[in-house]
Protein backbone atom coordinates (compact mmCIF):
# COMPACT_ATOMS: atom_id res chain seq x y z
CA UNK A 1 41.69 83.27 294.75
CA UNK A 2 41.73 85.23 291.72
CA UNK A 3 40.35 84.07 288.11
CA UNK A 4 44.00 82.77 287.04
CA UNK A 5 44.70 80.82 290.19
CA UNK A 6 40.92 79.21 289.62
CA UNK A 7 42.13 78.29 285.96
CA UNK A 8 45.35 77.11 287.18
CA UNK A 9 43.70 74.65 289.34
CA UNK A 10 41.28 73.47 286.64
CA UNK A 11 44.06 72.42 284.93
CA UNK A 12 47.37 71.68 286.88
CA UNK A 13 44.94 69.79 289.91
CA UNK A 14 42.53 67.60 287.21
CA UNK A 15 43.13 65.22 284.56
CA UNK A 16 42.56 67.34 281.00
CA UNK A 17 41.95 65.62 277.58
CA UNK A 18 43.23 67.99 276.06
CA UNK A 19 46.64 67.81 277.79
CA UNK A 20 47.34 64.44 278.35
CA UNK A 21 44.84 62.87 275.90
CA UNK A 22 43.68 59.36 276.86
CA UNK A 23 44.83 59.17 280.04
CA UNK A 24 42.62 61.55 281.32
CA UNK A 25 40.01 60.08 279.86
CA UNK A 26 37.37 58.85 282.58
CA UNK A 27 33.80 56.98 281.48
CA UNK A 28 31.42 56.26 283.76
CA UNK A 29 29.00 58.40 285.01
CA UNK A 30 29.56 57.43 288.96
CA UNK A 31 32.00 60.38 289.71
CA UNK A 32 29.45 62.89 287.97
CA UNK A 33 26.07 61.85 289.49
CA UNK A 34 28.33 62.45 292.99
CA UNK A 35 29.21 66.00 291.98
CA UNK A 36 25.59 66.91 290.76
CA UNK A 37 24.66 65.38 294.13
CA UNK A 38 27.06 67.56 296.14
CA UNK A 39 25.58 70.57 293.51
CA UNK A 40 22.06 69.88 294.43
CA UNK A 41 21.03 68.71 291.37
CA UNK A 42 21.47 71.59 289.12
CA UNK A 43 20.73 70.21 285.74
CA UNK A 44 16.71 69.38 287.17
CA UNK A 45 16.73 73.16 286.94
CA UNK A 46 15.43 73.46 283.10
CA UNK A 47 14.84 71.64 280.11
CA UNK A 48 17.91 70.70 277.97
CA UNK A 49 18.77 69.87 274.87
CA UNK A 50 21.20 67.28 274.40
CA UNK A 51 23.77 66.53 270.86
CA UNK A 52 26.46 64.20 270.18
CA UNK A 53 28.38 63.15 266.93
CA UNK A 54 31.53 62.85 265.41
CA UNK A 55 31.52 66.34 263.70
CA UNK A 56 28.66 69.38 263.69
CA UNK A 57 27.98 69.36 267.15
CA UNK A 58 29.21 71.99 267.75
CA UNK A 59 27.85 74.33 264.95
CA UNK A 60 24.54 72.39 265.53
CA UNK A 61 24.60 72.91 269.51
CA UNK A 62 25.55 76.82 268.95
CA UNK A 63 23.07 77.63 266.23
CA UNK A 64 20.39 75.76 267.99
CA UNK A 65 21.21 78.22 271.23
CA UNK A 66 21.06 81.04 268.78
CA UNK A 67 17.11 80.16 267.35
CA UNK A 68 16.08 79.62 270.74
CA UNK A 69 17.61 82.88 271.91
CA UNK A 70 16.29 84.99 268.81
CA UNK A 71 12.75 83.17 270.12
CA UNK A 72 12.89 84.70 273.37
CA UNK A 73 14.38 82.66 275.37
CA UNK A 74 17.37 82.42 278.19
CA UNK A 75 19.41 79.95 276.84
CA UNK A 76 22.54 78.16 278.57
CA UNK A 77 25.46 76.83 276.09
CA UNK A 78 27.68 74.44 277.02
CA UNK A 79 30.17 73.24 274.50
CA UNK A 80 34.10 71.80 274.19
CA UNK A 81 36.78 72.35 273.81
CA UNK A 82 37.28 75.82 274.05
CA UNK A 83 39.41 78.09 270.99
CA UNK A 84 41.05 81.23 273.35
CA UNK A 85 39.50 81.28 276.75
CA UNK A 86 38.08 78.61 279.14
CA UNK A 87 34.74 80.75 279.47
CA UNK A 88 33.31 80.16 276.02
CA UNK A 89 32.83 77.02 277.27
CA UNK A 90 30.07 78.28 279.59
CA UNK A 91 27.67 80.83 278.09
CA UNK A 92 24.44 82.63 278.35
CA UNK A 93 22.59 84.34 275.52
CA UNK A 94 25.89 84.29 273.92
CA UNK A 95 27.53 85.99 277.29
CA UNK A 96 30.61 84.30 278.89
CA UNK A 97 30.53 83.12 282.35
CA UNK A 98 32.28 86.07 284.48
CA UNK A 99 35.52 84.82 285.72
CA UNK A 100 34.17 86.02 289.36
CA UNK A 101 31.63 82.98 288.89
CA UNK A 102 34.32 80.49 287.90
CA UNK A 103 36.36 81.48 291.31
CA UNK A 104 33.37 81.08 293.08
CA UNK A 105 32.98 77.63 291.94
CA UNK A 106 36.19 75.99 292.13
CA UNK A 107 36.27 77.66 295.97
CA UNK A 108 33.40 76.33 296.92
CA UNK A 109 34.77 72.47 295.62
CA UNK A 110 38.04 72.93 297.47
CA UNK A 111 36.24 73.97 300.09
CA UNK A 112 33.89 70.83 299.92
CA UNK A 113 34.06 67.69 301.80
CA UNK A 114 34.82 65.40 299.43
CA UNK A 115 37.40 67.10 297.45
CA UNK A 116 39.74 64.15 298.13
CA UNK A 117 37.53 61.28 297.80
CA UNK A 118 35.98 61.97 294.16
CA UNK A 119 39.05 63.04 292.30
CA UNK A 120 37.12 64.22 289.56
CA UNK A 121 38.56 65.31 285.58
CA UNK A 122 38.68 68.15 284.30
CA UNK A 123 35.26 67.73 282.21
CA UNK A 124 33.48 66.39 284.77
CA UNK A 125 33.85 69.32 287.13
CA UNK A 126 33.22 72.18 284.68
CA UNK A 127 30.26 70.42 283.06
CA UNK A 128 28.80 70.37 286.87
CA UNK A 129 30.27 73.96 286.70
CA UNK A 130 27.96 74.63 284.11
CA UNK A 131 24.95 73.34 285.13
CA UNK A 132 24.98 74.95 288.43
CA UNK A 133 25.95 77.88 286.17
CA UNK A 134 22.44 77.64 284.67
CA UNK A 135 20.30 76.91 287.17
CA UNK A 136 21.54 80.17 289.03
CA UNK A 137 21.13 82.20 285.82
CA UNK A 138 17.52 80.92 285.55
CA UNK A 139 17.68 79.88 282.31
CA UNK A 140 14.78 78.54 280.28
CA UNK A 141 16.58 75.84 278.40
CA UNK A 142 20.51 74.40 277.99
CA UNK A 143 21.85 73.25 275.28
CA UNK A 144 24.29 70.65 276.22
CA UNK A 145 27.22 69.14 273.69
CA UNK A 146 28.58 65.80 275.14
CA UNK A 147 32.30 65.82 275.17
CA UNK A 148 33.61 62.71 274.17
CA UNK A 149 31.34 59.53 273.00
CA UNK A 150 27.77 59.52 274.66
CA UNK A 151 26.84 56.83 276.74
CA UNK A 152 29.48 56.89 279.42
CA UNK A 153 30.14 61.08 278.80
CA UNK A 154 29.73 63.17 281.63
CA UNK A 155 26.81 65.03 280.24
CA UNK A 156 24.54 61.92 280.01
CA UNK A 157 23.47 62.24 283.89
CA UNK A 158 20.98 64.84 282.21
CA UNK A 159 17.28 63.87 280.75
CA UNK A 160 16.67 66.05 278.31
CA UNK A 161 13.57 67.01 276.27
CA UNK A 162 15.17 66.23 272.75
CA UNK A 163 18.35 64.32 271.97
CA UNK A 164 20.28 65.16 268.74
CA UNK A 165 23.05 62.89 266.94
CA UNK A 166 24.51 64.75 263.97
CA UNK A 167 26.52 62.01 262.49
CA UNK A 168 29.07 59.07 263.06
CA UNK A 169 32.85 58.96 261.79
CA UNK A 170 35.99 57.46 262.75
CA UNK A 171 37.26 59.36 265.64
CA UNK A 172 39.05 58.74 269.11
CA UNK A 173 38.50 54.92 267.80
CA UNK A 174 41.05 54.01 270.75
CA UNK A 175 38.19 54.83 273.14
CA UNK A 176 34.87 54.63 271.38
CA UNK A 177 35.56 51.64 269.10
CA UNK A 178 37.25 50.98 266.11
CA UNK A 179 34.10 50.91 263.72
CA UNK A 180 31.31 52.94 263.07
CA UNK A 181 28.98 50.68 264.47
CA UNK A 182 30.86 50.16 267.92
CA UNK A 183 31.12 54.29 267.85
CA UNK A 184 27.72 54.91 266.75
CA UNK A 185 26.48 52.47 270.08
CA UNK A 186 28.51 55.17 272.06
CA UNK A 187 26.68 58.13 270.49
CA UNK A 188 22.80 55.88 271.07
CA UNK A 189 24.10 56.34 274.52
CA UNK A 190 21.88 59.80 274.97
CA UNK A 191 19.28 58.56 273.17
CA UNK A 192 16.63 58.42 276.30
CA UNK A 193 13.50 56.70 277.28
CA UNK A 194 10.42 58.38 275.23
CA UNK A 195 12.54 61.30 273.94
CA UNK A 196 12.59 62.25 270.94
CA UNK A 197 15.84 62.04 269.07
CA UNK A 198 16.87 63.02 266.04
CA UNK A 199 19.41 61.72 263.84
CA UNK A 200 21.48 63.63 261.15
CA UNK A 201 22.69 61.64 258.80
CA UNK A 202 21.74 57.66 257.40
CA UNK A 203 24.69 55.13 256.86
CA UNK A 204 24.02 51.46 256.10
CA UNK A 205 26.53 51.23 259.23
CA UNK A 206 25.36 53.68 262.15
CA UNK A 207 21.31 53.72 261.08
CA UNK A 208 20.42 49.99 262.09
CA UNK A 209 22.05 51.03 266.16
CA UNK A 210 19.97 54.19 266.13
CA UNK A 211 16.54 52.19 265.26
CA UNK A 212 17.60 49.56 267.75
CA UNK A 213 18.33 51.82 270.49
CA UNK A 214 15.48 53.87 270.02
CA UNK A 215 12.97 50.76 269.74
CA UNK A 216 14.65 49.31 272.98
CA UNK A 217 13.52 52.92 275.25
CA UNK A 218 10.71 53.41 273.10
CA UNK A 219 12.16 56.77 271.81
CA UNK A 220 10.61 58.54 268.72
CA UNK A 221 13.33 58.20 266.13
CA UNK A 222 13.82 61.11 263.40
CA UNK A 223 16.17 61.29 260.48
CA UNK A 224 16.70 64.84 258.98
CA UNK A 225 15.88 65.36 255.51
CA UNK A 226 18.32 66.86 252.85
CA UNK A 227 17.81 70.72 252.37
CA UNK A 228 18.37 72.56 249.17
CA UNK A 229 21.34 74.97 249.47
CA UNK A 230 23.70 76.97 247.70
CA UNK A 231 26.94 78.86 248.08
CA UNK A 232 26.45 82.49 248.06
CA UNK A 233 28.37 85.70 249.34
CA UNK A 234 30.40 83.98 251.53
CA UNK A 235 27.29 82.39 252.92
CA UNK A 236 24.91 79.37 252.12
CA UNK A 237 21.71 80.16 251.12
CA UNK A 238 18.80 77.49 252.04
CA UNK A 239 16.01 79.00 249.52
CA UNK A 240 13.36 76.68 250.83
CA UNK A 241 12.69 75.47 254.42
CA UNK A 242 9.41 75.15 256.86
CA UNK A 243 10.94 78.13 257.94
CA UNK A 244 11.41 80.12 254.35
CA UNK A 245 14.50 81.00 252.72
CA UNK A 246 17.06 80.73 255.50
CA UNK A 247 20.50 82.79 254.68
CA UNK A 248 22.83 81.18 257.16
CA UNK A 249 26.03 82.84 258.51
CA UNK A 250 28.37 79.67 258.55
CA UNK A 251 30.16 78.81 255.57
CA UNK A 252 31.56 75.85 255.09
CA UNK A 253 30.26 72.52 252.73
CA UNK A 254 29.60 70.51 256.32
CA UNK A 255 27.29 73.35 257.17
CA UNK A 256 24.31 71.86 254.96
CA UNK A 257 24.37 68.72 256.33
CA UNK A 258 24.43 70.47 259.87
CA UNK A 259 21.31 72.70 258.69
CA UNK A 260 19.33 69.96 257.85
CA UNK A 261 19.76 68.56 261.46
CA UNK A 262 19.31 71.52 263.15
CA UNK A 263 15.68 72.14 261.73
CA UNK A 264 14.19 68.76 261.87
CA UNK A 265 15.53 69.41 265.83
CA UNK A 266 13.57 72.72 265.73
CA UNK A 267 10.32 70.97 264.09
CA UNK A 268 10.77 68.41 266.83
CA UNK A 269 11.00 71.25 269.74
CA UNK A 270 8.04 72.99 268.48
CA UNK A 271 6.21 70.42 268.89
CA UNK A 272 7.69 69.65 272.18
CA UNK A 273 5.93 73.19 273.02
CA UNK A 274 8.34 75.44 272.63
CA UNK A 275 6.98 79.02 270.63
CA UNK A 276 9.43 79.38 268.24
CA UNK A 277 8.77 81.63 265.10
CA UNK A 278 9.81 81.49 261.32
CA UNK A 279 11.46 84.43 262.12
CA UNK A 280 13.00 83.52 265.03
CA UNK A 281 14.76 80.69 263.08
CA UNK A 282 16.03 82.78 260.31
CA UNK A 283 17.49 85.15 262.34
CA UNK A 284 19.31 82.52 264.48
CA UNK A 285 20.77 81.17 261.59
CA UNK A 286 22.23 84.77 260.13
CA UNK A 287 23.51 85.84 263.53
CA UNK A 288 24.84 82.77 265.33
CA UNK A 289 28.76 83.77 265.29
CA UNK A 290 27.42 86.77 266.94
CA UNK A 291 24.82 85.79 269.06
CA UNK A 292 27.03 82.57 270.67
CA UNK A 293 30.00 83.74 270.19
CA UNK A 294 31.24 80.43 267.57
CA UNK A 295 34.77 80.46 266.29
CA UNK A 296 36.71 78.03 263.82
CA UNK A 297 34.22 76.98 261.47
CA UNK A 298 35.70 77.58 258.07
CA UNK A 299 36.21 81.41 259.44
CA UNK A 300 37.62 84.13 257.66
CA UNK A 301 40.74 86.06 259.32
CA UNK A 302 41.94 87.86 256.98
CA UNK A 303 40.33 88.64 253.56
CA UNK A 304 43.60 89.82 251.19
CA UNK A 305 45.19 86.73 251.09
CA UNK A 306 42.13 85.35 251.88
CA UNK A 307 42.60 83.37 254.68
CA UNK A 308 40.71 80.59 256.65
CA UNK A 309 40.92 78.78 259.94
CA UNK A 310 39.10 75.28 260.13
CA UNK A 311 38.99 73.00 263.65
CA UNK A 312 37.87 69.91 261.28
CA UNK A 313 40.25 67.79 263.18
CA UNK A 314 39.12 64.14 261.83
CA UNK A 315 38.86 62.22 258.69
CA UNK A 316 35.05 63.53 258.34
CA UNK A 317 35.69 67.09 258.70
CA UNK A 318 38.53 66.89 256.58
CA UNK A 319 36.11 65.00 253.61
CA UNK A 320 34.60 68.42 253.53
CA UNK A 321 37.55 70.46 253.95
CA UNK A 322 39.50 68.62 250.84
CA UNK A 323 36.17 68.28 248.73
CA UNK A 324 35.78 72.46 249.10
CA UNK A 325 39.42 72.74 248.53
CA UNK A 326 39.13 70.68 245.59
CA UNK A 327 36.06 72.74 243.79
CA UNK A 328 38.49 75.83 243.65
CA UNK A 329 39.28 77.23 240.21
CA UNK A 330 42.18 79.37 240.73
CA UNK A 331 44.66 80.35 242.81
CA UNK A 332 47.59 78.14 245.07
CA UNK A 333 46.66 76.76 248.11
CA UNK A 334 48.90 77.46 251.09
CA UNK A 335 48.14 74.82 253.44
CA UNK A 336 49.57 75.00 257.11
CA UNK A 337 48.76 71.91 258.95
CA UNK A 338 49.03 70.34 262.73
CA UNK A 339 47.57 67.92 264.40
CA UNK A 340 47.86 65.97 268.20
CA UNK A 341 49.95 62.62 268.62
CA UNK A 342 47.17 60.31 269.58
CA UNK A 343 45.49 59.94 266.28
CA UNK A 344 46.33 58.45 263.37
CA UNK A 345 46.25 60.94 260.41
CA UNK A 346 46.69 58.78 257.47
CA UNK A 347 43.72 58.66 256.18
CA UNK A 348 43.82 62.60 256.52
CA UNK A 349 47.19 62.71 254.74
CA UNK A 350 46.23 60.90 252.07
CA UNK A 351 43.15 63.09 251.70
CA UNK A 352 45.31 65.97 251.69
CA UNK A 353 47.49 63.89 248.86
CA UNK A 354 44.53 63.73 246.68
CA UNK A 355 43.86 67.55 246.33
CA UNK A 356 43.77 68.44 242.95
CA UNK A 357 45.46 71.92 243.31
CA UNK A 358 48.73 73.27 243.26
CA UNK A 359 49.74 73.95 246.87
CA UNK A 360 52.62 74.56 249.37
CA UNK A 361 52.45 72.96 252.96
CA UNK A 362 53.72 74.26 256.05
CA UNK A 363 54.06 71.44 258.59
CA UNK A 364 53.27 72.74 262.40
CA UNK A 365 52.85 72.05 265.31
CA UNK A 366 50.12 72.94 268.36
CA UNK A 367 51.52 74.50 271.66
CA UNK A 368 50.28 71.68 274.06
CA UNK A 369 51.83 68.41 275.32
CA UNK A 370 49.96 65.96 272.83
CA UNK A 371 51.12 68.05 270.31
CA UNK A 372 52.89 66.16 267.17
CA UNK A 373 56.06 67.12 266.28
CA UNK A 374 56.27 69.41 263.00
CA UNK A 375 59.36 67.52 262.13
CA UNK A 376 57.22 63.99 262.39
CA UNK A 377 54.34 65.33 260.51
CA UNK A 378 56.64 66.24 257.43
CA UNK A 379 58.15 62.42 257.60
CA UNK A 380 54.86 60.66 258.24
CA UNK A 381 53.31 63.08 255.26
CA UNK A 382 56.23 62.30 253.10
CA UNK A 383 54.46 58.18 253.08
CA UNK A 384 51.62 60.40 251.21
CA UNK A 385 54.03 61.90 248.81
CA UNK A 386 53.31 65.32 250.23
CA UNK A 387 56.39 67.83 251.20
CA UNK A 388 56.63 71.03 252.28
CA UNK A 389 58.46 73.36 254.79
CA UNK A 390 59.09 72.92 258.38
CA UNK A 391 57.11 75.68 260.20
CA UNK A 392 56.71 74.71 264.04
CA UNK A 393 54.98 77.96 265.12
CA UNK A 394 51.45 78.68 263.40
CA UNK A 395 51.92 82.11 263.28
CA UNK A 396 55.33 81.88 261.88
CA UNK A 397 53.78 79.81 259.26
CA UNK A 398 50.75 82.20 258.71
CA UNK A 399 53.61 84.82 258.39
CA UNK A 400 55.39 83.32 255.28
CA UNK A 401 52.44 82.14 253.66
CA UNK A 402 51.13 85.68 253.76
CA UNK A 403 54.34 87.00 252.62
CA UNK A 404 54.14 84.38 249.59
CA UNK A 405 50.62 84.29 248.68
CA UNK A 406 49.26 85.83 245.50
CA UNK A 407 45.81 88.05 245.63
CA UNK A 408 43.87 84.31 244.28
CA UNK A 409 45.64 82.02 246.81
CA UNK A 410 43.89 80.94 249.02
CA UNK A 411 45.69 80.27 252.91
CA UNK A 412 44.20 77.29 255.31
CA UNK A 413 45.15 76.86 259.06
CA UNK A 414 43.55 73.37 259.70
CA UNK A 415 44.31 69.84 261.56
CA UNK A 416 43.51 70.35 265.41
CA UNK A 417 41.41 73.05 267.77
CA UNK A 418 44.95 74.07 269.75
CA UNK A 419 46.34 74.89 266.19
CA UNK A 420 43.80 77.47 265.42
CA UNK A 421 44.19 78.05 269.28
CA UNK A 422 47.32 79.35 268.73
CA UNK A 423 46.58 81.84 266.05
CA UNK A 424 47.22 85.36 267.58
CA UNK A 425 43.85 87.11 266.59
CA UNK A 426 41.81 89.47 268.23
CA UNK A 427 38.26 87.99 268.63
């Protein structure tokens, strides 16, 4: 089998989110406690660190891997969806899973007995993927993003030393509820008995589930603190932290919020034994594109017309987006936006609407099946009052927005991970 045929398979033979949306969709942890079964067990291998939320988890998961890398240790990374390639997914110390390990796997579960009585999704296999992954690589701790929700997620078969829950929005409310409270009981889901979570952000909402759930498995309950920060070079500076002045490589407003999380989860890990220096966490923060290999977070690709990509794909990411957008004081804004079919943007749109900047939209479109039509954004944006051109392809939209853009404009790729997916760039 070679690495393309094992690919193939992951996705032509399973049910993938990211293809067919909700119908692939499977909670319930009955089909992944089989696999790690069948497995032997790999997640018992090592300690783990385990994060949900609506938004951050991602930046939170990788810079966490980073800090604990810089401190010496063998970290596995396990995060979704993936930007360009399947094996960022699954990473070491920043390193890819080899494509001769991901043939190895999926032979060995065709090969298996019970290929054709678990049926299991996409997700669920590669997350077993990846924790066999790690247990073979020897690693001294995983850090392990849930994929959807929390209690029912595939992940949550795992007992980690330290949950994480970087905050609660409106997202995939079709699955996880249709408040923030009913979404919010989905995320207390990893929150586990006598371990120690910590909890990024309050809301009057989301805070009063957390306590609850906490109180119920008698788990120590932490809420981050604010952090001072500012914008600088490109960067955010945090000039005062248990850890010193922190210069951290992400950009982005959401970042700050995601800092403050991500070293009240440090605090709690050192505690939890694990030798991590000042040091250590400073240069975790400065180097964490590098060291994990993170993509899409308000990232530069090209710096004359400066422009950004952004997988803030929901009504909170896009709060930050707009209010960053909004705090410019020159330039036009060239906007190129796409999103999937299975969500309902408005409140996005009319985000977008209130943008206090003169800007030109380019409507697209991402290259897989849940994709919305370009030609349905426009009309559905139109109800917001916002036009613009007709641009299907991303890259034919970067094209014309480069061709148009003055040396202050500023040019945004936003609205959905496959639309930044589709970017041709050479990472």
């Amino acid at each position: 089998m070679t690495y393309q045929e094992a690919i193939d398979f992951l996705y032509n033979s399973l049910p993938v989110f990211q293809r067919e949306g909700a119908s692939a969709y499977k909670p319930g942890l009955a089909t992944s406690v089989a696999l790690d079964d069948i497995f032997g067990n790999p997640h018992k291998a090592y300690p783990t660190v385990h994060i949900a939320g609506t938004n951050g988890k991602g930046s939170t998961a990788h810079t966490l891997a980073a800090v604990l890398a810089r401190a010496g240790l063998k970290v596995g990374l396990y995060t979704s969806p993936h930007i360009f390639d399947f094996r960022e997914r699954i990473r070491v110390n920043g390193r890819k899973i080899s494509q001769e390990a991901v043939v190895d796997f999926v032979e060995r579960w065709k090969r298996s007995a019970s290929v054709g009585e678990l049926s299991p999704s996409f997700f669920e296999l590669t997350s077993t993927m990846a924790f066999e992954y790690f247990a073979k690589e020897n690693v001294d701790v995983a850090v392990i993003e849930t994929g959807l929700g929390g209690r029912l997620d595939s992940t949550n078969i795992i007992s980690p030393c330290l949950s994480v829950i970087t905050n609660i929005s409106l997202d995939h409310t079709g699955l996880l509820g249709d408040t923030i409270e009913k979404i919010a009981y989905e995320k207390a889901g990893i929150i586990k008995p006598g371990v120690p979570v910590v909890i990024g952000e309050r809301s009057p909402e989301s805070e009063p589930v957390f306590i609850s759930k906490a109180k119920e498995v008698g788990a120590p309950i932490y809420f981050a603190d604010s952090v001072e920060a500012r914008v600088e070079n490109g960067g955010i500076v945090y000039p005062s932290t248990p850890f010193g002045k922190i210069v951290g490589e992400l950009s982005g407003e959401c970042q700050i919020k995601n800092t403050a999380t991500i070293l009240c989860a440090i605090q709690r890990l050192i505690e939890n034994g694990f030798a991590i220096s000042s040091e250590a966490v400073r240069e975790g923060f400065a180097n964490v594109c590098g060291d994990t290999g993170l993509i899409g977070r308000w990232m530069t690709i090209c710096k004359s017309p400066l422009t950004v990509c952004d997988t803030g794909h929901n009504i909170g990411g896009w709060e930050y987006i707009v209010h960053q957008l909004s705090s410019r004081e020159s330039g036009k804004l060239h906007l190129i936006v796409g999103f999937v079919n299975d969500k309902d943007i408005s409140a996005i749109l009319q985000k977008i609407s209130d943008i206090d900047a003169d800007k030109m939209i380019y409507f697209s479109a991402p290259s897989v099946p849940r994709g919305l039509n370009a030609g349905e954004l426009a009309e559905k944006a139109a109800e917001f009052g916002l036009s613009g051109m007709v641009v299907p392809d991303v890259n034919d939209a970067l094209s014309l927005a480069t061709q148009s853009a003055g040396e202050d404009d500023l040019i945004l790729v936003a609205g959905s991970n496959f639309l930044v997916a589709d970017i041709r760039l050479e990472i």
